[in-house]
C-alpha atoms as a PDB file:
ATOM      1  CA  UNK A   1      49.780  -1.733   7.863  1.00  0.00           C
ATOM      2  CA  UNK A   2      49.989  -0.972  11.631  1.00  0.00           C
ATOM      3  CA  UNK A   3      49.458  -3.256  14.669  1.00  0.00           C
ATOM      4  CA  UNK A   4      46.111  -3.083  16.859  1.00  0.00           C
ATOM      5  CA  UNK A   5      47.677  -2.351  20.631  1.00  0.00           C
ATOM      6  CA  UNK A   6      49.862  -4.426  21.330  1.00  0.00           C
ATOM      7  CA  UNK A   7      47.831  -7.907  19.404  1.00  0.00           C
ATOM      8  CA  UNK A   8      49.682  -9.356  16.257  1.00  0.00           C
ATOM      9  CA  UNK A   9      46.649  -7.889  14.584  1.00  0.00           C
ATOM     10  CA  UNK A  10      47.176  -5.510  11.374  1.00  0.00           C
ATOM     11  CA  UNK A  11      45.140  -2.430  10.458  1.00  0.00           C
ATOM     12  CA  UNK A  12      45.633  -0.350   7.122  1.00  0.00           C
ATOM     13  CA  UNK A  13      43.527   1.437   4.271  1.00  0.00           C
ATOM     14  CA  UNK A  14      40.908  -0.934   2.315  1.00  0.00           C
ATOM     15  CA  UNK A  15      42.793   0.804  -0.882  1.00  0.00           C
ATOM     16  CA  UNK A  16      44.930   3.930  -1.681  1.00  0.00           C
ATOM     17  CA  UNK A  17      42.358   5.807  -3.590  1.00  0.00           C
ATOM     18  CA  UNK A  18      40.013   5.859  -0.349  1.00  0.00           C
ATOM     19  CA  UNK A  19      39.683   8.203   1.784  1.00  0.00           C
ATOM     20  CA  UNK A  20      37.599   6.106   4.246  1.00  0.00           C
ATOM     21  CA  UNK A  21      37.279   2.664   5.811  1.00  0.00           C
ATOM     22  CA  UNK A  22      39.808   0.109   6.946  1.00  0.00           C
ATOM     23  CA  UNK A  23      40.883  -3.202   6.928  1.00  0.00           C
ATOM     24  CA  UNK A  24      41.502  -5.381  10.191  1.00  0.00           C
ATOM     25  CA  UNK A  25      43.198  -9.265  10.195  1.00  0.00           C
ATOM     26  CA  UNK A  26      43.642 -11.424  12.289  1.00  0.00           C
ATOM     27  CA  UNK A  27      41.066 -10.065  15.259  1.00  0.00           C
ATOM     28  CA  UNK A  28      40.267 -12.705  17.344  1.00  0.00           C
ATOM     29  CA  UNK A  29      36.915 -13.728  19.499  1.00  0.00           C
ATOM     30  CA  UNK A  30      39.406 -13.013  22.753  1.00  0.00           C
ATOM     31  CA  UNK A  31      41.061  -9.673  21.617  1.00  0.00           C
ATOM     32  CA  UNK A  32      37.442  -7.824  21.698  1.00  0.00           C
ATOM     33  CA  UNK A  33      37.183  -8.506  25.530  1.00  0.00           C
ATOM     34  CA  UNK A  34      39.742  -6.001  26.273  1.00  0.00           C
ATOM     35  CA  UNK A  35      38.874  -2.366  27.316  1.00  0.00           C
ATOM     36  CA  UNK A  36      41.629  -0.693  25.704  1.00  0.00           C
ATOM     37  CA  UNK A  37      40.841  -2.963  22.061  1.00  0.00           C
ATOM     38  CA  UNK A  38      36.852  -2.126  22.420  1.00  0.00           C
ATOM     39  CA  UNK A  39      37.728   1.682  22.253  1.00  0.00           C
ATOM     40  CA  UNK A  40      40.066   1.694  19.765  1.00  0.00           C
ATOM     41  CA  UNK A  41      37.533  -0.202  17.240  1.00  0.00           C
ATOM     42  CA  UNK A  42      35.226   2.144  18.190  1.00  0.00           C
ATOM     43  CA  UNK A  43      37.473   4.759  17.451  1.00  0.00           C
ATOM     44  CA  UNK A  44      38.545   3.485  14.100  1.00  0.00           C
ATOM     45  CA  UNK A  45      34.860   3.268  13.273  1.00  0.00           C
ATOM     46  CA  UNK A  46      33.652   6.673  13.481  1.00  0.00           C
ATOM     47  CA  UNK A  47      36.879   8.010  11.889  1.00  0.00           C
ATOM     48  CA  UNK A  48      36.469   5.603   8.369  1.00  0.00           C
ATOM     49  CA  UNK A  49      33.086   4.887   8.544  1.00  0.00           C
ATOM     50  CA  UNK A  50      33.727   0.725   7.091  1.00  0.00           C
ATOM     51  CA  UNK A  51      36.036  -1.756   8.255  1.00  0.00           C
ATOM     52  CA  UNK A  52      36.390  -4.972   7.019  1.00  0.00           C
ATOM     53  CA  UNK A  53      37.828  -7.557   9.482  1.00  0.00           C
ATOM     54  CA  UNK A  54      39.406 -10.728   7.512  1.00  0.00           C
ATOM     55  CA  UNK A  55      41.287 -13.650   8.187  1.00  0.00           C
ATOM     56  CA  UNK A  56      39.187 -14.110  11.707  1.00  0.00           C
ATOM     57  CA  UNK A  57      37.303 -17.218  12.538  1.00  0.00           C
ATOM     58  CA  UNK A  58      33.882 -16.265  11.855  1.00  0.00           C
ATOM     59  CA  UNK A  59      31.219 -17.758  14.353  1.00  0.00           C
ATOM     60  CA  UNK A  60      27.462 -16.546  14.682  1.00  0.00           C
ATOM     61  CA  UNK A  61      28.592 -15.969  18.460  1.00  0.00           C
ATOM     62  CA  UNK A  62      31.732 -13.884  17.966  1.00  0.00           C
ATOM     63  CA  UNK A  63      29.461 -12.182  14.618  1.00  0.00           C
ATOM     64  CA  UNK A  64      27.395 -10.819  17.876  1.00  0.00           C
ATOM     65  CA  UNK A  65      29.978 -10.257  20.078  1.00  0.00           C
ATOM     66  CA  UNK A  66      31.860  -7.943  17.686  1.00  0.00           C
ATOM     67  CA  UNK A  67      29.116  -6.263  17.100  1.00  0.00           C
ATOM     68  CA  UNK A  68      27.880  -5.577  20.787  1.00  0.00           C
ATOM     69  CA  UNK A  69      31.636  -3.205  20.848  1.00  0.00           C
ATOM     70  CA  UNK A  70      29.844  -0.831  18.952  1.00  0.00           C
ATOM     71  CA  UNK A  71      26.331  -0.687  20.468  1.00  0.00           C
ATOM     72  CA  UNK A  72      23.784  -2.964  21.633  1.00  0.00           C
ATOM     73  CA  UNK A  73      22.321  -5.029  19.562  1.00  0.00           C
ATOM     74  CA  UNK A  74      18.390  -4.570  17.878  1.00  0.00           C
ATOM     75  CA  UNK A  75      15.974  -6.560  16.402  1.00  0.00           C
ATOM     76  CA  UNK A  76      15.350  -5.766  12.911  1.00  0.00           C
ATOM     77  CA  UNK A  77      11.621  -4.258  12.026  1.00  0.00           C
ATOM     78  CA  UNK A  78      10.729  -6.641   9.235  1.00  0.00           C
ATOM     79  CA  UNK A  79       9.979 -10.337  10.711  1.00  0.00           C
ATOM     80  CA  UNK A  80      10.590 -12.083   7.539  1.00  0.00           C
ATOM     81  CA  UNK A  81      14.548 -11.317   7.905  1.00  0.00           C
ATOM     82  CA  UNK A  82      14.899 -12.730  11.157  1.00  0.00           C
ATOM     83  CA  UNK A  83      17.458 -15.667  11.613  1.00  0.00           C
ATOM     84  CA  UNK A  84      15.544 -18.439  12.369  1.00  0.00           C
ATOM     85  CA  UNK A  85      17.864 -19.979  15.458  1.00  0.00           C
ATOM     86  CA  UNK A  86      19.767 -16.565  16.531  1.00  0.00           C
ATOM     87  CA  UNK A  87      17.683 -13.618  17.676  1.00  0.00           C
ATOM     88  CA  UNK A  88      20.057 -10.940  17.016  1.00  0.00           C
ATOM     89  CA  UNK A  89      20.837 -11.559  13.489  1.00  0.00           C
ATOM     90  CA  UNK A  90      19.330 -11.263  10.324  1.00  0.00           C
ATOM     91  CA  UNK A  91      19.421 -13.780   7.492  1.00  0.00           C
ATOM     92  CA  UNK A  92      18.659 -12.285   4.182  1.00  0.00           C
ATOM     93  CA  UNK A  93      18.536 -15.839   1.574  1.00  0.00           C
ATOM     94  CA  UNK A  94      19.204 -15.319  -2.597  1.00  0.00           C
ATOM     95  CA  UNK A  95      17.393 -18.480  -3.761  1.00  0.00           C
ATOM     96  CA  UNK A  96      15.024 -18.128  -6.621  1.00  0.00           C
ATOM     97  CA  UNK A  97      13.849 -21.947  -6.574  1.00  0.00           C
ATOM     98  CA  UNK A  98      10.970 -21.136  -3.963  1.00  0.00           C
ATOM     99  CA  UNK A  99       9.229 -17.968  -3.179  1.00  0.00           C
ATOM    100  CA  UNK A 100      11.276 -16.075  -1.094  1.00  0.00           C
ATOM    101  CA  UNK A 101      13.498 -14.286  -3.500  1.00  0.00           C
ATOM    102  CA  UNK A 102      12.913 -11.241  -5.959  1.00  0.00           C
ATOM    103  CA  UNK A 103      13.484 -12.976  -9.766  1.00  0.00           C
ATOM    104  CA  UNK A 104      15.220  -9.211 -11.369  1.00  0.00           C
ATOM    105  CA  UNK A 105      15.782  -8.078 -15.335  1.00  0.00           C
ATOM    106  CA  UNK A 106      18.967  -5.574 -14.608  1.00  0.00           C
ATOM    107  CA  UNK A 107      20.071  -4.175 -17.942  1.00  0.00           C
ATOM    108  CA  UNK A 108      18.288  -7.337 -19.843  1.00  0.00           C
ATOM    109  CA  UNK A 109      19.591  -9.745 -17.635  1.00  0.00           C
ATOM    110  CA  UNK A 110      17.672 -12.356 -15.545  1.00  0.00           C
ATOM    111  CA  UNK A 111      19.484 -11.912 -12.256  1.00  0.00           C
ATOM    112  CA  UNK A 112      18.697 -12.299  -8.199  1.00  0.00           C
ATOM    113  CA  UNK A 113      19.794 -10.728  -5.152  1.00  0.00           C
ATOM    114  CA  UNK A 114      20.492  -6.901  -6.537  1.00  0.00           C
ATOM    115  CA  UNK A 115      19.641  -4.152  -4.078  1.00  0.00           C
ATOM    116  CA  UNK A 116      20.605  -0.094  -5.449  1.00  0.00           C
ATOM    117  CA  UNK A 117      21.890   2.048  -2.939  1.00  0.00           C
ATOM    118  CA  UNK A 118      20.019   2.747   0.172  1.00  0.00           C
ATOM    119  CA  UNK A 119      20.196   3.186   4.016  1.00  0.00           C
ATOM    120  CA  UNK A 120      18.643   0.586   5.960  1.00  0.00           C
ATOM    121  CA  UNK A 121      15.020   1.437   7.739  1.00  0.00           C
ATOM    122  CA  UNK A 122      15.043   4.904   6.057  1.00  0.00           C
ATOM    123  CA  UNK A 123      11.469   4.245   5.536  1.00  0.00           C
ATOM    124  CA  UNK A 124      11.272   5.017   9.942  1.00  0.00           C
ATOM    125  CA  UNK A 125      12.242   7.809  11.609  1.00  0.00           C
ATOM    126  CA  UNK A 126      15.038   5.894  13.558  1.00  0.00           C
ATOM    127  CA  UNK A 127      18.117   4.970  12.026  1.00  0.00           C
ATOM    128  CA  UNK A 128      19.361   1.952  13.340  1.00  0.00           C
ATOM    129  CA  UNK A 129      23.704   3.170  13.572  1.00  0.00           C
ATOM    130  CA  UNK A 130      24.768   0.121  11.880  1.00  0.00           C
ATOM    131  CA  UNK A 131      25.549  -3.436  11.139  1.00  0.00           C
ATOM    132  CA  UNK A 132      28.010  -6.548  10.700  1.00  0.00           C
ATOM    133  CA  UNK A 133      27.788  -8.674   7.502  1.00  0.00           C
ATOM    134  CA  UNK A 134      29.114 -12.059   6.920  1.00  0.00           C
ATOM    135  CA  UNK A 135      28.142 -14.113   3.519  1.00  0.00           C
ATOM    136  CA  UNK A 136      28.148 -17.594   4.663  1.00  0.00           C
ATOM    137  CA  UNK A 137      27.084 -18.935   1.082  1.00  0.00           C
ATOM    138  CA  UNK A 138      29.262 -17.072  -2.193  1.00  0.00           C
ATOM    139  CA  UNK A 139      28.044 -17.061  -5.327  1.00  0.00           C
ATOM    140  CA  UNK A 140      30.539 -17.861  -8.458  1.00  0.00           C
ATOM    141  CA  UNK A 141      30.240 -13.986  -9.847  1.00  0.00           C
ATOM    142  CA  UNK A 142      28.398 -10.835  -9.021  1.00  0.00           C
ATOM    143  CA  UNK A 143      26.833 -10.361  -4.998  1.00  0.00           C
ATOM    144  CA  UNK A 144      29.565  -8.081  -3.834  1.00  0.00           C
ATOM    145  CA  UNK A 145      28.509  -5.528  -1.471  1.00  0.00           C
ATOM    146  CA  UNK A 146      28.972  -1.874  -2.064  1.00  0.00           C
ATOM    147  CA  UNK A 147      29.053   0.971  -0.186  1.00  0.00           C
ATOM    148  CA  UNK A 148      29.731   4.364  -0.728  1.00  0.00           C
ATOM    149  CA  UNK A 149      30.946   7.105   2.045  1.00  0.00           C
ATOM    150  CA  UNK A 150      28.139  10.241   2.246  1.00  0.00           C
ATOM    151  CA  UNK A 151      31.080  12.535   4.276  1.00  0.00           C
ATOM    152  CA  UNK A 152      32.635  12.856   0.628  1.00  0.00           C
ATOM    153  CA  UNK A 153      29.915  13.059  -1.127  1.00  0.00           C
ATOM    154  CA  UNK A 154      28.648  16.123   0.985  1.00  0.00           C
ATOM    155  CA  UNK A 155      32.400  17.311   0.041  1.00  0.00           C
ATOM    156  CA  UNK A 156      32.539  16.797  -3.767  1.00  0.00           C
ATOM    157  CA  UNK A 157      29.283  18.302  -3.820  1.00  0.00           C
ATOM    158  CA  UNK A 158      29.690  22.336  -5.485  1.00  0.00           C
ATOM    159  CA  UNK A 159      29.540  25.225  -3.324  1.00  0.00           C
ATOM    160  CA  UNK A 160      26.016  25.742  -4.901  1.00  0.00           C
ATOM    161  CA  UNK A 161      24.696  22.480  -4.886  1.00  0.00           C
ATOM    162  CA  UNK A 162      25.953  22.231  -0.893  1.00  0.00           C
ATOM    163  CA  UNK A 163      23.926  26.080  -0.380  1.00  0.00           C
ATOM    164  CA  UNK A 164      20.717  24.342  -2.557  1.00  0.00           C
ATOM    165  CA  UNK A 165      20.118  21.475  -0.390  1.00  0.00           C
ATOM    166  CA  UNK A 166      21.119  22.519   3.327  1.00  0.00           C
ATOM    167  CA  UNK A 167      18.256  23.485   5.171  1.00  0.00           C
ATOM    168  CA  UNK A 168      15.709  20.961   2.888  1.00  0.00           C
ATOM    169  CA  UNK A 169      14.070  17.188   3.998  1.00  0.00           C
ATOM    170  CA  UNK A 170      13.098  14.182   1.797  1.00  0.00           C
ATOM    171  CA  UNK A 171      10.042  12.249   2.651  1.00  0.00           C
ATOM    172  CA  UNK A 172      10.902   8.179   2.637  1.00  0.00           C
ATOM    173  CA  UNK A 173       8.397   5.893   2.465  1.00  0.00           C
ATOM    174  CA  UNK A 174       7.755   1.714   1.182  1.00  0.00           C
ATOM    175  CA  UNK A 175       6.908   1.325  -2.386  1.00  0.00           C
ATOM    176  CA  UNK A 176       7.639  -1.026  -4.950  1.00  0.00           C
ATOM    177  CA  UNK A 177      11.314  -0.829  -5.005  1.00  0.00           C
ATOM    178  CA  UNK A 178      10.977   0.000  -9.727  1.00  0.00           C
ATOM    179  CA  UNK A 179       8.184   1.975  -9.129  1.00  0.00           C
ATOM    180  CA  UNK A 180      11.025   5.079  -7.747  1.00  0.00           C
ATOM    181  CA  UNK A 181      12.015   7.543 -10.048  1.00  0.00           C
ATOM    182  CA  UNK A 182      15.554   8.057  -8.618  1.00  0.00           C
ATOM    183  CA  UNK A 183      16.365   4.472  -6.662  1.00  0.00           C
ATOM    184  CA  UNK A 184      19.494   3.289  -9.837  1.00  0.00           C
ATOM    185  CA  UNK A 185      20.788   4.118 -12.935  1.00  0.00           C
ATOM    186  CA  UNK A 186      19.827   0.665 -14.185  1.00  0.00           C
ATOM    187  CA  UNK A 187      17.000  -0.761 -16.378  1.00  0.00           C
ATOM    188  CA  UNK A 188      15.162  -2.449 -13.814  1.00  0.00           C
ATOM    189  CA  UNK A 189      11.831  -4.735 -14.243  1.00  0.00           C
ATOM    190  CA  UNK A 190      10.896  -6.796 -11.613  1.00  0.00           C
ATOM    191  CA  UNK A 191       9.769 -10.610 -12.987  1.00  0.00           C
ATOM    192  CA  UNK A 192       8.950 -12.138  -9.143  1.00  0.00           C
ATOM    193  CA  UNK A 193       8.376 -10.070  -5.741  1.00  0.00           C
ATOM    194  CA  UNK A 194       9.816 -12.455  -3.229  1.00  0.00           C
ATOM    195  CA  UNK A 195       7.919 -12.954   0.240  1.00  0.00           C
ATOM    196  CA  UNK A 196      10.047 -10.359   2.482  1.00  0.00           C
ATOM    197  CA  UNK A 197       9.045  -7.725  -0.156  1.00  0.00           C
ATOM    198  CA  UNK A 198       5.554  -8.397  -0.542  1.00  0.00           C
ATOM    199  CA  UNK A 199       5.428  -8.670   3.709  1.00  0.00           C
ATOM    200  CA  UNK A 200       7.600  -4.960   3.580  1.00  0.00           C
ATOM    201  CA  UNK A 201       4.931  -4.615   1.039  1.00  0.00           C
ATOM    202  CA  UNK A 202       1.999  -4.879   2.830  1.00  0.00           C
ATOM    203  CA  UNK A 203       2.552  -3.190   5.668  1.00  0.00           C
ATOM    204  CA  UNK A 204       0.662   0.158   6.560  1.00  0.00           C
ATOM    205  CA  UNK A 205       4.373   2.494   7.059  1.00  0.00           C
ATOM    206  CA  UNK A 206       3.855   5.812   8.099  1.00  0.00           C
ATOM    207  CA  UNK A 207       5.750   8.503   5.838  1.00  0.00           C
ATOM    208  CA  UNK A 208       8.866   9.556   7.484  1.00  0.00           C
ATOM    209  CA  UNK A 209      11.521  12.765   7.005  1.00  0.00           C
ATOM    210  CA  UNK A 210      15.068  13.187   6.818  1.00  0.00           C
ATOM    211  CA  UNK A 211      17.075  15.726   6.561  1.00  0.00           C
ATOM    212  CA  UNK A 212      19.287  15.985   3.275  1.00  0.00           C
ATOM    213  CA  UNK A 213      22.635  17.096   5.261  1.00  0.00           C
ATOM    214  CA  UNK A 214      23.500  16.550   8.803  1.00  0.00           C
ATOM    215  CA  UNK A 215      26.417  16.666  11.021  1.00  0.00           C
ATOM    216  CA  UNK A 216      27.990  12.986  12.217  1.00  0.00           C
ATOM    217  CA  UNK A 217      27.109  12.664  15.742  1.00  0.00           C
ATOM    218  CA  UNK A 218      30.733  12.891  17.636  1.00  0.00           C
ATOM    219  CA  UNK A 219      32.992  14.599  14.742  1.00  0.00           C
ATOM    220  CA  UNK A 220      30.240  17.444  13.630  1.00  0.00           C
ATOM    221  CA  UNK A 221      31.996  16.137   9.823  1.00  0.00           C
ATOM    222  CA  UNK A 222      28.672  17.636   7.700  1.00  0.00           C
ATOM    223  CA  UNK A 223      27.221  14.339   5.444  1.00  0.00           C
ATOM    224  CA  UNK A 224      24.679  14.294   2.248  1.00  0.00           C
ATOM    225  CA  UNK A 225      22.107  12.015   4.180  1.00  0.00           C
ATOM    226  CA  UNK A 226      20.099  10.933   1.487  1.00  0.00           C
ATOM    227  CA  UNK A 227      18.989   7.220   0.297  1.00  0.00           C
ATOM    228  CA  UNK A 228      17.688   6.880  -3.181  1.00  0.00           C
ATOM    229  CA  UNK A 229      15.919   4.028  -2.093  1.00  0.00           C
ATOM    230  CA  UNK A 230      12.429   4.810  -1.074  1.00  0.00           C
ATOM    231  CA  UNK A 231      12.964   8.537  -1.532  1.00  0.00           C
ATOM    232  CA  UNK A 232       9.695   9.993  -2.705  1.00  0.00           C
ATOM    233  CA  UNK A 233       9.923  14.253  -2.704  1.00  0.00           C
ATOM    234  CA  UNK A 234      11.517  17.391  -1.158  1.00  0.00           C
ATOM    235  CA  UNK A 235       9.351  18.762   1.641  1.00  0.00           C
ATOM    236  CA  UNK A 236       7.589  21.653   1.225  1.00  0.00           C
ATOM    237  CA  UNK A 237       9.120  21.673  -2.854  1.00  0.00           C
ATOM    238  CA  UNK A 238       7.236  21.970  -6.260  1.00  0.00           C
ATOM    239  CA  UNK A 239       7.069  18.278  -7.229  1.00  0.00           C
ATOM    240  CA  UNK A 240       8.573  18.921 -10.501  1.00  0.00           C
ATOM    241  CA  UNK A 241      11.658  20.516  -8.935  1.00  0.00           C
ATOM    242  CA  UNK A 242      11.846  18.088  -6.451  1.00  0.00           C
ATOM    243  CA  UNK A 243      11.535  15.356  -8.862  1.00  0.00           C
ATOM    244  CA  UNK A 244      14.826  17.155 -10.725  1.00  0.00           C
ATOM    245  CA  UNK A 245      16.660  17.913  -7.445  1.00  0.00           C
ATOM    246  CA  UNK A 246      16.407  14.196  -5.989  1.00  0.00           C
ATOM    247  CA  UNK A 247      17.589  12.679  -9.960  1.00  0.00           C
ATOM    248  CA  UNK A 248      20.340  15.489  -9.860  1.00  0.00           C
ATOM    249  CA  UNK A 249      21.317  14.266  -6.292  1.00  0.00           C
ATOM    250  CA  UNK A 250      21.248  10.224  -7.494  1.00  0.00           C
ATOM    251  CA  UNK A 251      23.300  11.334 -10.508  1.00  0.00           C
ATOM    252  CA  UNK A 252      25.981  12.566  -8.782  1.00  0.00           C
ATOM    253  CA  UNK A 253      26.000   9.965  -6.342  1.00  0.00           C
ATOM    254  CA  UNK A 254      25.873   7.253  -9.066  1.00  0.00           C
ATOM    255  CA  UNK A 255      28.999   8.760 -10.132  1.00  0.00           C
ATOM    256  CA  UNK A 256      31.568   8.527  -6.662  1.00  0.00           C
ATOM    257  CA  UNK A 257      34.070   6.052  -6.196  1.00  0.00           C
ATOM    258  CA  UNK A 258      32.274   3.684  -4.143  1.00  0.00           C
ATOM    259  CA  UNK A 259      34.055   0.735  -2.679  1.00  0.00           C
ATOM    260  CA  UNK A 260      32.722  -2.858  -3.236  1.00  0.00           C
ATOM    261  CA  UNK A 261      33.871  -5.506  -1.310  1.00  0.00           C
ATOM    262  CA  UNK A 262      34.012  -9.132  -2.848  1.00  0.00           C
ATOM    263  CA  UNK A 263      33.404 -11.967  -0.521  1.00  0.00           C
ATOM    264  CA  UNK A 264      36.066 -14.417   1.195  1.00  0.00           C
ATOM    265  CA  UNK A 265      34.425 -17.188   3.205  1.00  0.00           C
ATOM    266  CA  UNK A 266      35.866 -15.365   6.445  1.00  0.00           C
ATOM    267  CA  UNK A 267      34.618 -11.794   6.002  1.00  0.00           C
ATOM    268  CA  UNK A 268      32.627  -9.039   7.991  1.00  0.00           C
ATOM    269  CA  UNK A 269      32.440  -5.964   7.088  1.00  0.00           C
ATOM    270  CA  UNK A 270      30.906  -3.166   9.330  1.00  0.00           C
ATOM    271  CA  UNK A 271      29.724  -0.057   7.967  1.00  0.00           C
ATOM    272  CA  UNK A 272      27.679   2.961   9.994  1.00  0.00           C
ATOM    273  CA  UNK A 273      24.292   3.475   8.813  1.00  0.00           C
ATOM    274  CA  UNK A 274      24.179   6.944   9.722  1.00  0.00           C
ATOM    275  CA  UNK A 275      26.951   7.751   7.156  1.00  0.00           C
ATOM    276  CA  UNK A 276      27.458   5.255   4.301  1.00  0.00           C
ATOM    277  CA  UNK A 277      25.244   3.982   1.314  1.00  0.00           C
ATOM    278  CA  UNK A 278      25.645   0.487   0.954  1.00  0.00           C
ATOM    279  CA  UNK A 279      24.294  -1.688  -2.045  1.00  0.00           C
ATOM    280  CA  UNK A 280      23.734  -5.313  -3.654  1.00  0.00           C
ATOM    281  CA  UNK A 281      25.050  -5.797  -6.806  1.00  0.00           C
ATOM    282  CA  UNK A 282      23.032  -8.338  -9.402  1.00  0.00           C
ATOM    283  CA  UNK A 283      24.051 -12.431  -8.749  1.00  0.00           C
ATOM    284  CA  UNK A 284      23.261 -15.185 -10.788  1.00  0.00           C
ATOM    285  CA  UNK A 285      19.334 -16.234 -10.181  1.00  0.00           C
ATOM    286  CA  UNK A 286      20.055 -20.128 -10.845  1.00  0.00           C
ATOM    287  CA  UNK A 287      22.799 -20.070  -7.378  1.00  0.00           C
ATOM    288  CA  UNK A 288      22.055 -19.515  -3.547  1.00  0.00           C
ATOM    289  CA  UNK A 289      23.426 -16.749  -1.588  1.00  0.00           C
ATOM    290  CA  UNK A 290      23.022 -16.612   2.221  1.00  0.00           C
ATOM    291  CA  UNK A 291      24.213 -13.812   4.121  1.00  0.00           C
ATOM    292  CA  UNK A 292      23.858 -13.102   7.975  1.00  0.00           C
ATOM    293  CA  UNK A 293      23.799  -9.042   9.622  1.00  0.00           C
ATOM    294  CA  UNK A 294      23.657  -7.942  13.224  1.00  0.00           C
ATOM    295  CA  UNK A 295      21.535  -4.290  13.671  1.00  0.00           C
ATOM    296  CA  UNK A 296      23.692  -1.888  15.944  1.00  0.00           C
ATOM    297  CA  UNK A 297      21.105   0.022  17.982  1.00  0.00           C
ATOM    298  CA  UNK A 298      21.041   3.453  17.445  1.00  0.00           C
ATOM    299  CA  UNK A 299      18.316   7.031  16.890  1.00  0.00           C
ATOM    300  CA  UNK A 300      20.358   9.915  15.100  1.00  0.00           C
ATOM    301  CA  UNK A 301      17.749  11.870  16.140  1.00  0.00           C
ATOM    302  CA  UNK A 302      17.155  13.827  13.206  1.00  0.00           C
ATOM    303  CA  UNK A 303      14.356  12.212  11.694  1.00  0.00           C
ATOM    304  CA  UNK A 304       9.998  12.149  12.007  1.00  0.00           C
ATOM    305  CA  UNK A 305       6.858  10.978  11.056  1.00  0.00           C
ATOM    306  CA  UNK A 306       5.323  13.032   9.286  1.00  0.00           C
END
């Protein structure tokens, strides 16, 4: 573990095996409001692409204020999500007793709150760059948060499959989340379609295009930019091969160390949208689980309507 500047703060790796992401303690609300501390998060971000700041006093405000070091702030596209009291965060509720929440088989269990790997908005053609998370309600087992680094996936990829897929685009768009063909390597039946899906549902999205592999913005570090979730076919592709290409991709993304991060009442993680999968995994439908998310404001740039 290192120091941050000159603040009794520690940095180091979120584990040995990982190439990317980091963990911060001991940041406080006052150590963000200096220049020299702004830029070196900032720094630390783009390099490791997660950081997980613990052993902070977590407030809504300082949630925000964290989160403004590493872009301005945006208000999420899907209304139902929005916090009811704070405009810049999110609140995203795992309570099966009312109507809310998706009720989930996984695997033959009964289960609330899962979520397979994905990018958020990937059904637009902006990327928002980002987010904070902080769970302020833990469930007993299960609802950690994964996420999984796309700058070593493009990298473990073989020198074919990195040739195969570098000029191509994936069309995203909104459908029921079990009716994919390549969105998790589960057994997954949907028993209740809570409110914030049916309104995500509902609404008329446009179909949108991303490329498979891009360059990160800042580093030019190439990255396999593609979301399972809401993936529907290779542009310009015979469906049949692009049905095999896109499960071939999901395979072999199924199968990279990913990093999931299990909840302490004084967590945030940050992750950048632009380069890292993140998932939900299964919780126990009978308990509540509240978590709260900044969007960091952001366009890539690389993707369109179609």
């Amino acid at each position: 573990m290192s120091s941050l500047g000159e603040l009794p703060v520690q940095v180091g790796p979120l584990s040995d095996e990982l190439t990317y992401g980091r963990l911060i303690r001991g940041l406080r609300a006052q150590d963000i409001k200096l220049p020299e501390i702004r830029a070196e998060l900032r720094r630390l971000w783009i390099e490791y692409g997660l950081i997980v700041f613990r052993g902070s006093r977590v407030t809504p405000e300082f949630q925000v204020d964290l989160s403004e070091v590493f872009g301005e702030s945006e208000i999420h596209p899907v209304a139902s999500f929005q916090h009811p009291e704070i405009e810049k965060l999110i609140r995203i509720t795992t309570d099966t007793s009312g109507d809310d929440e998706d009720l989930i088989e996984v695997d033959g269990n009964v289960v609330a709150g899962w979520i397979p790997w994905h990018k958020d908005i990937v059904f637009t053609e902006r990327l928002n760059h980002g987010g904070i998370l902080h769970a302020t309600k833990i469930v007993s087992s299960g609802g950690e948060t994964g996420y999984l680094d796309q700058i070593e996936a493009y990298e473990r990829l073989s020198p074919r499959m990195q040739r195969a897929v570098e000029d191509l685009e994936v069309v995203y768009h909104v459908t029921p989340i079990d009716e994919s063909s390549f969105y998790a390597d589960e057994k997954v039946r949907y028993l209740k379609v809570g409110a914030p899906l049916r309104a995500m549902l509902e609404r008329d999205w446009p179909r949108v295009v991303h490329p498979l592999v891009i360059k990160q913005p800042g580093t030019e570090r190439k990255l396999l930019n593609y979301s399972p979730l809401w993936a529907q076919h290779v542009v310009g592709m015979d469906r049949d091969e692009s049905d095999a290409l896109l499960q071939e991709l999901s395979a072999f993304l199924w199968n990279i160390p990913a990093y999931y991060h299990e909840w302490e009442p004084d967590d945030m993680v940050l992750w950048d949208n632009w380069r890292m999968l993140h998932r939900v995994m299964p919780a126990p439908f009978d308990e509540v689980r509240v978590v709260e998310r900044t969007t960091i404001s952001g366009d890539y740039g690389f993707g369109r309507i179609l």
